[in-house]
Protein backbone atom coordinates (compact mmCIF):
# COMPACT_ATOMS: atom_id res chain seq x y z
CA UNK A 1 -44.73 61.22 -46.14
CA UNK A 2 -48.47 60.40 -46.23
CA UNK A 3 -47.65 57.46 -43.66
CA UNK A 4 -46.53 60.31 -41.52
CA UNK A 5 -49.23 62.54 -42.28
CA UNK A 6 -51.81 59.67 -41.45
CA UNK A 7 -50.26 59.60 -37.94
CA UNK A 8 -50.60 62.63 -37.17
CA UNK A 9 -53.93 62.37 -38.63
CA UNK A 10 -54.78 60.32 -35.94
CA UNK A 11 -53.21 61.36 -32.87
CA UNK A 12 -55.38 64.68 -33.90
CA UNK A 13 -58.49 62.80 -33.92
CA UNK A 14 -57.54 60.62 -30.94
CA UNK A 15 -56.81 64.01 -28.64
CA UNK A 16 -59.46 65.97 -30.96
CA UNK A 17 -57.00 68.66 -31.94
CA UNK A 18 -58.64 70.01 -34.55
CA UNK A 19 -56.70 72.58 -37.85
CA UNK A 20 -58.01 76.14 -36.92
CA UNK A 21 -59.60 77.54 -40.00
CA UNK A 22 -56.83 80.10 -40.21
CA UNK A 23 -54.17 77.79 -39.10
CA UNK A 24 -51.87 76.25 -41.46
CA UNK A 25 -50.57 73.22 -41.82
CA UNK A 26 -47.79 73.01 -40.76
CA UNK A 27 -48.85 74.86 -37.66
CA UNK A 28 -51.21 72.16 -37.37
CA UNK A 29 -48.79 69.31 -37.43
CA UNK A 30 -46.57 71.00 -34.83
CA UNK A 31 -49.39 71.77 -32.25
CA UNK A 32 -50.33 68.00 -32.62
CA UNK A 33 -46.64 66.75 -31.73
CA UNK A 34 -46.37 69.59 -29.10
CA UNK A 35 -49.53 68.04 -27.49
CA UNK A 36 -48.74 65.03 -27.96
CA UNK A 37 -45.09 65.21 -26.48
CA UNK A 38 -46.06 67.32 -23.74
CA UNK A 39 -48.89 64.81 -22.50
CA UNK A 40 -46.01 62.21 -22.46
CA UNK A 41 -44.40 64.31 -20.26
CA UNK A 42 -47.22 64.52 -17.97
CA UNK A 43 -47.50 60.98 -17.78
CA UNK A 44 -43.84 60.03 -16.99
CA UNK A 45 -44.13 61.94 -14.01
CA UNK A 46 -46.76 58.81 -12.72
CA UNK A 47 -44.11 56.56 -14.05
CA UNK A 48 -43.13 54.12 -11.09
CA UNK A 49 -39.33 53.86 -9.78
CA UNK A 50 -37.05 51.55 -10.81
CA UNK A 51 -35.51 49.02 -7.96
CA UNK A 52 -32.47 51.07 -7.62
CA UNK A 53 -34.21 54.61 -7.42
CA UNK A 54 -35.43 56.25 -4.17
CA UNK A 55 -38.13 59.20 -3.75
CA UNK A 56 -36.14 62.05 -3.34
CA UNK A 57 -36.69 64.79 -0.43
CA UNK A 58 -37.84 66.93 -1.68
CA UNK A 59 -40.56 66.54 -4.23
CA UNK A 60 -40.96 69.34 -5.59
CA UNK A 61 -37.91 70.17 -6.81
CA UNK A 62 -37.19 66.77 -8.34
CA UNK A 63 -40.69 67.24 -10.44
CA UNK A 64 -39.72 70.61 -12.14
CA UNK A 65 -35.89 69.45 -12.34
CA UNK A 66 -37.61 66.16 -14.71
CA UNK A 67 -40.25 68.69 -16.34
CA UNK A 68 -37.20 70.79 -16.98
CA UNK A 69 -35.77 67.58 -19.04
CA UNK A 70 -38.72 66.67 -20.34
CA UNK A 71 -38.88 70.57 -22.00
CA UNK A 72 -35.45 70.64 -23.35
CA UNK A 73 -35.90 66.77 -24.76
CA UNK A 74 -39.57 67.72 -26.31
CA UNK A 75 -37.68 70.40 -28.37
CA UNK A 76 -35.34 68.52 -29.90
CA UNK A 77 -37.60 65.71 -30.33
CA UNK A 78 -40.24 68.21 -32.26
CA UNK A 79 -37.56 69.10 -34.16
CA UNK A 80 -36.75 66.01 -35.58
CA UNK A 81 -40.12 65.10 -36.13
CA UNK A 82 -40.45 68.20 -37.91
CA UNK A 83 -37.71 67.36 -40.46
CA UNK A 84 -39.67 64.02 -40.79
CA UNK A 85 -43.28 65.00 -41.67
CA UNK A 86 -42.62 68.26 -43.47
């Protein structure tokens, strides 16, 4: 566990997400994967295509179909996670 806790540890100090005097811990630790997970998100969406992918038409819709994804996959990822650390 304290390998896990050091992680976390330092993704918090990396993004500066810092505890909230009233916050608890385990609040803590699942803001800090939240953040973290979400910012992946953010970041796959400058991710380039692979040979056999095209652009699709329309843009828009293709970026909140993937966010959609990325949501759904961010909860069950968090909750895994969760089972890990705590």
């Amino acid at each position: 566990m304290k390998k896990y806790n050091g992680l976390l540890a330092e993704i918090a100090r990396e993004f500066h997400i810092e505890q909230g005097e009233a916050e608890s811990m385990e609040r803590w630790k699942a803001r800090i994967v939240y953040s973290l997970l979400g910012r992946m998100a953010y970041a796959s969406l400058y991710d380039h295509l692979e040979e056999d992918e095209e652009l699709p038409e329309d843009n828009q819709s293709e970026i909140m179909a993937r966010l959609n994804r990325y949501n759904k996959a961010k909860v069950q990822i968090a909750k895994k996670l969760q089972r890990l650390i705590l």
